[in-house]
Protein backbone atom coordinates (compact mmCIF):
# COMPACT_ATOMS: atom_id res chain seq x y z
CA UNK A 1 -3.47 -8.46 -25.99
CA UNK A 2 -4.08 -11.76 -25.03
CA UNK A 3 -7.14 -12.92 -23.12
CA UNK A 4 -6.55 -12.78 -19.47
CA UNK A 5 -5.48 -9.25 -20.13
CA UNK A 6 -8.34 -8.59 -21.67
CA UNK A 7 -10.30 -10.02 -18.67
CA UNK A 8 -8.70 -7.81 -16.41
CA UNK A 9 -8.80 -4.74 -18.78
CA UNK A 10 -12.20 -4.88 -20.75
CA UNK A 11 -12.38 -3.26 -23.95
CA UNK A 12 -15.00 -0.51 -24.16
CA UNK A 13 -15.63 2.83 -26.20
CA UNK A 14 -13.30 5.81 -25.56
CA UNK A 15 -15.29 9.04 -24.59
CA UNK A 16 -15.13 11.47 -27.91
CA UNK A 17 -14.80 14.68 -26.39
CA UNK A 18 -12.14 17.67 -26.01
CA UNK A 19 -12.58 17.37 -22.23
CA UNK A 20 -11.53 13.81 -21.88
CA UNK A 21 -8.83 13.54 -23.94
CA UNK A 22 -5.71 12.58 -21.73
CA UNK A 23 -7.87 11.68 -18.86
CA UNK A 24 -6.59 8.17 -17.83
CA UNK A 25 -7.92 8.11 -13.74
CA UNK A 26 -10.40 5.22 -14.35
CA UNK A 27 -12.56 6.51 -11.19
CA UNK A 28 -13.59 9.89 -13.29
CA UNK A 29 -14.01 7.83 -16.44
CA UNK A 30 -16.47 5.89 -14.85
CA UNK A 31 -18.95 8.97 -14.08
CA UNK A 32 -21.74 10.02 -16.00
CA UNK A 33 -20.63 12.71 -17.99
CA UNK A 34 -22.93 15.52 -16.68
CA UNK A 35 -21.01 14.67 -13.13
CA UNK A 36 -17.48 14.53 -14.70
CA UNK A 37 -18.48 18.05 -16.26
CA UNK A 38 -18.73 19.33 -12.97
CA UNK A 39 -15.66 18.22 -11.31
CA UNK A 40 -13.56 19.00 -14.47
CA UNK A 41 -14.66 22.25 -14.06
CA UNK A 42 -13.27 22.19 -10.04
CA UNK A 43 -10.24 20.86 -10.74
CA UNK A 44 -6.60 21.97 -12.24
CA UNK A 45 -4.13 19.55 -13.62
CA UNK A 46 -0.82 19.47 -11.66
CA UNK A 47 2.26 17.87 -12.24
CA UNK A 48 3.51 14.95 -9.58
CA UNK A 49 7.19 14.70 -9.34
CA UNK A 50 9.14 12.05 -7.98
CA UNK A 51 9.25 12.38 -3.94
CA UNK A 52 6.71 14.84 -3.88
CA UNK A 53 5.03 14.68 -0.01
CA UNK A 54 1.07 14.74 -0.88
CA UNK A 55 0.24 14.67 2.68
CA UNK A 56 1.99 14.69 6.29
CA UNK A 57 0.31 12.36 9.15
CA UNK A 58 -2.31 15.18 10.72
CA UNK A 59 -1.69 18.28 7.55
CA UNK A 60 -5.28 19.03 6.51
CA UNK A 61 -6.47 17.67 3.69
CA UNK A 62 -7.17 20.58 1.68
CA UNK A 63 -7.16 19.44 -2.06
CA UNK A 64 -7.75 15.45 -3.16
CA UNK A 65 -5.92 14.28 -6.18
CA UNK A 66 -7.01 12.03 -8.74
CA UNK A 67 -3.90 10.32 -9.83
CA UNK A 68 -3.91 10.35 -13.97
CA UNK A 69 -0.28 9.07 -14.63
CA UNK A 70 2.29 7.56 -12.06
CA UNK A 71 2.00 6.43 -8.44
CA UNK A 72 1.68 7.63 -4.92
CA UNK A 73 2.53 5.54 -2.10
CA UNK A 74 1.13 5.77 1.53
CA UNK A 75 3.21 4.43 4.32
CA UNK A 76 3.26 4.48 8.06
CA UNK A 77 6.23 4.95 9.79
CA UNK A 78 7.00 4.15 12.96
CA UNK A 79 9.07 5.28 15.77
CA UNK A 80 12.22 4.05 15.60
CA UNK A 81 11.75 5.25 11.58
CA UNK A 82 11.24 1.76 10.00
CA UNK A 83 8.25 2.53 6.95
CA UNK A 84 6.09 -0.05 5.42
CA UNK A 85 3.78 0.39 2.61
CA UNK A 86 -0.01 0.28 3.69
CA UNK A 87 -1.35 1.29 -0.18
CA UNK A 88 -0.19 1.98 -2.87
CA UNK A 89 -2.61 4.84 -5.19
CA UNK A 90 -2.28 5.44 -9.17
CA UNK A 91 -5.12 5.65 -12.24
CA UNK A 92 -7.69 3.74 -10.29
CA UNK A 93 -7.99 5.77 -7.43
CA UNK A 94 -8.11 9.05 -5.56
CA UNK A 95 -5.62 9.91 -2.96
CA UNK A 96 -6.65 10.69 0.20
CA UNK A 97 -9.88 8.44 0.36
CA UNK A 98 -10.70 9.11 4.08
CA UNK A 99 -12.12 12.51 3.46
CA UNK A 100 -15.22 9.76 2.29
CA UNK A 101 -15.69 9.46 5.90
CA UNK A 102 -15.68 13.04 7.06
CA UNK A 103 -12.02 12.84 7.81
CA UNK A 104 -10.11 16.24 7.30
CA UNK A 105 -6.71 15.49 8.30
CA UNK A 106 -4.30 13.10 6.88
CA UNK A 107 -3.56 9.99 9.51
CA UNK A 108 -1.07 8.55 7.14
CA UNK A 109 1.97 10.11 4.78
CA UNK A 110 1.80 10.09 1.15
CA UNK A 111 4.74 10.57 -1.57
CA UNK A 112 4.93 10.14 -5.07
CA UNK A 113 6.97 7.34 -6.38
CA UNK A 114 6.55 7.81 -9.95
CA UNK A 115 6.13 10.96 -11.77
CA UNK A 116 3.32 11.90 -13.62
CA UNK A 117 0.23 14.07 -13.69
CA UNK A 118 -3.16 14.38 -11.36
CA UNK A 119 -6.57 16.41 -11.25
CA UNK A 120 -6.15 18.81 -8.45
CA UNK A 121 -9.58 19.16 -6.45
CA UNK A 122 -10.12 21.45 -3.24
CA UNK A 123 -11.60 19.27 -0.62
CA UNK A 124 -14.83 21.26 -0.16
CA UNK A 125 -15.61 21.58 -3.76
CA UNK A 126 -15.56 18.26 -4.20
CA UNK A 127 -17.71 17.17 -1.18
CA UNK A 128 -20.35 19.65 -2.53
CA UNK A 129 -20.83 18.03 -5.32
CA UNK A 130 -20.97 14.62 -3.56
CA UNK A 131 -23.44 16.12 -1.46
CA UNK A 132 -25.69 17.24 -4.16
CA UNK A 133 -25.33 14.43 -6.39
CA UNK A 134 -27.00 11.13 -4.89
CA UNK A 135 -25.89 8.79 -7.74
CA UNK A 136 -22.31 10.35 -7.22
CA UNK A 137 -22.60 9.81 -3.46
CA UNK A 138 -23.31 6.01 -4.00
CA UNK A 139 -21.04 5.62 -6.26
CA UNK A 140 -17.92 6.90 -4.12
CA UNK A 141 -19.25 4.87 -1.63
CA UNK A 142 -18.93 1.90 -3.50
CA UNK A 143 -15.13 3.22 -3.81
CA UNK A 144 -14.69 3.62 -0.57
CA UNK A 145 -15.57 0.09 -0.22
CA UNK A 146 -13.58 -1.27 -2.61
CA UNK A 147 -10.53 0.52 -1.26
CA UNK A 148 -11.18 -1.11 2.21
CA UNK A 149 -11.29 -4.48 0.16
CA UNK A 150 -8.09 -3.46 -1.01
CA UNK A 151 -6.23 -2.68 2.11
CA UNK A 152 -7.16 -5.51 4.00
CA UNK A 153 -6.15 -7.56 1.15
CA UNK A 154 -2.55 -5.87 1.52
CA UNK A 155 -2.35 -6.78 5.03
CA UNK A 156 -3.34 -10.09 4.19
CA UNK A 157 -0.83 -10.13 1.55
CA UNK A 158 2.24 -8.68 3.78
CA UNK A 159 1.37 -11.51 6.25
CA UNK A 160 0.99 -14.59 3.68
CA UNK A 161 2.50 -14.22 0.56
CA UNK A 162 6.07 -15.13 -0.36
CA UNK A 163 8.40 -11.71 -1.26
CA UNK A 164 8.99 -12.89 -4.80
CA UNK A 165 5.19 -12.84 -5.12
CA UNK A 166 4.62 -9.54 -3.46
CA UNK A 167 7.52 -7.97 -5.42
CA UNK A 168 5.88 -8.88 -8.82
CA UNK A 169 2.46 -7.70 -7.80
CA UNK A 170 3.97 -4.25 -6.70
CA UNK A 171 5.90 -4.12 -10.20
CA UNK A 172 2.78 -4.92 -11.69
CA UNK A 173 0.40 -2.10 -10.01
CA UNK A 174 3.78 0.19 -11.09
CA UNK A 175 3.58 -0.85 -14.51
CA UNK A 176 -0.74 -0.08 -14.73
CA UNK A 177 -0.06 3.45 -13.54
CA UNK A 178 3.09 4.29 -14.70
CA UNK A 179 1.88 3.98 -18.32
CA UNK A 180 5.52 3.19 -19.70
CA UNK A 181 7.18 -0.17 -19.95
CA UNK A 182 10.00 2.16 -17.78
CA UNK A 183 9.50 3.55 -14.40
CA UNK A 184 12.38 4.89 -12.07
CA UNK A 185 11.95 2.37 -8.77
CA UNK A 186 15.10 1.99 -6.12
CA UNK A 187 15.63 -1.28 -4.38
CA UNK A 188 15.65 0.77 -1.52
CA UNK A 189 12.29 2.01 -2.16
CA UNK A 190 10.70 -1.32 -2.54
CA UNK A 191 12.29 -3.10 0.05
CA UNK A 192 10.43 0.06 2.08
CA UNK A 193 7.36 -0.40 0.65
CA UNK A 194 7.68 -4.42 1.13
CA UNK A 195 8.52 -3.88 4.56
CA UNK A 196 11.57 -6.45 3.71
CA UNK A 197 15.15 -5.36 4.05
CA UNK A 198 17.04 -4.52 0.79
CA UNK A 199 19.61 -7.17 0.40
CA UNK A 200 16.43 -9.61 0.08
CA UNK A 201 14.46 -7.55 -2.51
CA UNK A 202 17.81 -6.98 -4.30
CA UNK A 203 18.44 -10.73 -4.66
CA UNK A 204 14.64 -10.93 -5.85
CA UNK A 205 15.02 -8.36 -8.42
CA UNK A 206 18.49 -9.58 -9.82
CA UNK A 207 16.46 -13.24 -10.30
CA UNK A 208 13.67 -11.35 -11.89
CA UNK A 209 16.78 -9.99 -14.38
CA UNK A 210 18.41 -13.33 -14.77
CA UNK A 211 15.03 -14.80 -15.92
CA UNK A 212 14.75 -12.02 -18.56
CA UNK A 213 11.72 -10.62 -16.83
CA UNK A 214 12.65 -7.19 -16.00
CA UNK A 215 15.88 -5.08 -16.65
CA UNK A 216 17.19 -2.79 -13.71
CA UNK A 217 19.65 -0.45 -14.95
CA UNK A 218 20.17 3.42 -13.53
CA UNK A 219 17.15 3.57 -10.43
CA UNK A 220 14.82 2.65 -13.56
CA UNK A 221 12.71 -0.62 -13.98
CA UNK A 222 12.08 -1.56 -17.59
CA UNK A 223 8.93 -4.65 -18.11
CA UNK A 224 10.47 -7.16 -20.68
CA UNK A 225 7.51 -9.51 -20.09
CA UNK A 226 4.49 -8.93 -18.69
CA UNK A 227 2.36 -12.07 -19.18
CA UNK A 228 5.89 -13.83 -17.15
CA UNK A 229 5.29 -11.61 -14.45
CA UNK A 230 1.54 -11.98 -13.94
CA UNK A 231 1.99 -15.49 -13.41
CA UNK A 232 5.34 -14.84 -10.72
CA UNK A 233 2.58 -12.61 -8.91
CA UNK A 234 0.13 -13.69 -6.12
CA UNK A 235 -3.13 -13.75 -6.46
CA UNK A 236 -3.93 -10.45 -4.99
CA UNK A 237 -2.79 -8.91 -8.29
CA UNK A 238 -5.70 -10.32 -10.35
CA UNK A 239 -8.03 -10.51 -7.17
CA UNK A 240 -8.12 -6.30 -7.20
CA UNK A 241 -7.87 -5.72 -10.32
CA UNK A 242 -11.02 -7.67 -11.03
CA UNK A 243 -12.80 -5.67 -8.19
CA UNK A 244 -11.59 -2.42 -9.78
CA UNK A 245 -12.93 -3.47 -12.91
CA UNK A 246 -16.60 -4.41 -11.47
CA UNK A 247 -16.58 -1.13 -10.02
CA UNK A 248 -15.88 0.75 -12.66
CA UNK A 249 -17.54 -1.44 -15.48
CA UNK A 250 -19.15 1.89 -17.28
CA UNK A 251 -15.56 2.83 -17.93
CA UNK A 252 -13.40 3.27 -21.40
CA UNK A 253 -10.79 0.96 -21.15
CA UNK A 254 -7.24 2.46 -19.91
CA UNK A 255 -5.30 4.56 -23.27
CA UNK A 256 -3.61 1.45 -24.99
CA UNK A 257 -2.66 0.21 -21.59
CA UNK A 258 0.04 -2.30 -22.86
CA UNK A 259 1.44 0.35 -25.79
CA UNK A 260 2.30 3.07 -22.99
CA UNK A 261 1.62 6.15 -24.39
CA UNK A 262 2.39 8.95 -22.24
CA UNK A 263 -0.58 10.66 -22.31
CA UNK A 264 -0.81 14.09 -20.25
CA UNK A 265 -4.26 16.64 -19.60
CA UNK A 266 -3.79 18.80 -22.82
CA UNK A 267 -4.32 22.16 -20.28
CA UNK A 268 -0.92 21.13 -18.17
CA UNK A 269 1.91 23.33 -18.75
């Protein structure tokens, strides 16, 4: 692990208990562990497959998800059916973030990209707790801030940044959450979630596999070289990740992020 990883992934003291073993979502690892107790014991471990619709634009939002492997991706679309990525959700976050702001119904729609696992939580039982718990209150505030950061930095990123650049900062957020050198990602899909159309991302992603960086074979992505990559990718890349890592400095850092060890919740069947 060289040293700007470990900038952007600090090293700190795994958690030795039962409970949190397989937990990788870096926004419950961060909690004191009286208050990640309490919403262990409100929550179920599901399975996320691969186009799995979290939410429709305007279906209640019933149960939250705390994303613990793989990647969600929420996307407006617009009338004449054209999609573009607004954000894209994995270990660092919990999808859907408006029910911070009294929000009950989904304004966006969400789908799983890559398969993987999440912490199921009913909507209510979670904002009791938030309710109850001032240090947890402030602290998903502070989330809720940093995920506005983040999604004005996106727009900001759509409008300025070249596609090669954009294309390796959405392979790298893949790669963090994914928690496998392999992910299965269609040109298709990420010329959707670029907002670009395909022939462009596909002549971005065969120069990516000319220069050794990635290998494309099957609808999978496989990361040859990460440190190449990082330095292909805008700024925004580092720029979030470095306001993830503020926020959640009391965290354990990520299982052997650059090892990918698939690590499920031990209770998921």
């Amino acid at each position: 692990m060289n040293a700007e990883t470990t900038r952007l992934f600090p090293t700190q003291s795994h958690r030795e208990s039962d409970e949190c073993k397989g937990i990788n979502n870096r926004l419950l690892l961060a909690l004191p562990r009286p208050i990640l107790d309490r919403i262990l014991r409100i929550s179920e471990p599901v399975s996320l497959a691969r186009g799995q619709r979290l939410y429709h634009a305007d279906q209640a939002l019933n149960h939250l998800y705390f994303i613990n492997r793989g990647l969600a991706c929420i996307f407006k679309t617009m009338e004449d059916g054209r999609t573009v990525e607004i954000e894209a959700i994995g270990i660092d976050d919990i999808v859907d973030t408006l029910f911070l702001i009294g929000a009950d119904r989904a304004i966006l729609d969400t789908v799983v990209q890559i398969p993987g696992t999440a912490l199921r939580v009913r909507r209510d039982d979670l904002m009791n707790e938030i309710e109850k718990d001032k240090a947890l209150r402030q602290y998903m505030q502070r989330y809720a801030r940093h995920v506005c950061n983040r999604v004005t930095r996106t727009m900001a990123c759509h409008r300025l940044h070249h596609l090669e650049q954009r294309c390796c900062h959405w392979l790298l957020v893949a790669h963090d959450s994914a928690l496998s050198d392999e992910f299965p990602l269609t040109h298709e899909f990420l010329a959707m979630m670029l907002g670009y159309q395909r022939a462009g991302v596909s002549i971005i992603m065969r120069s990516l596999v000319d220069a050794g960086v990635i290998a494309h074979k099957r609808g999978k992505v496989f990361i040859l070289d990460r440190t190449r990559l990082e330095a292909m990718a805008c700024e925004c890349y580092r720029a979030t990740k470095n306001d993830a890592n503020e926020l959640y400095a009391a965290a354990p850092k990520l299982a052997q992020v650059f090892e990918f060890k698939q690590t499920d919740i031990s209770r998921l069947r």
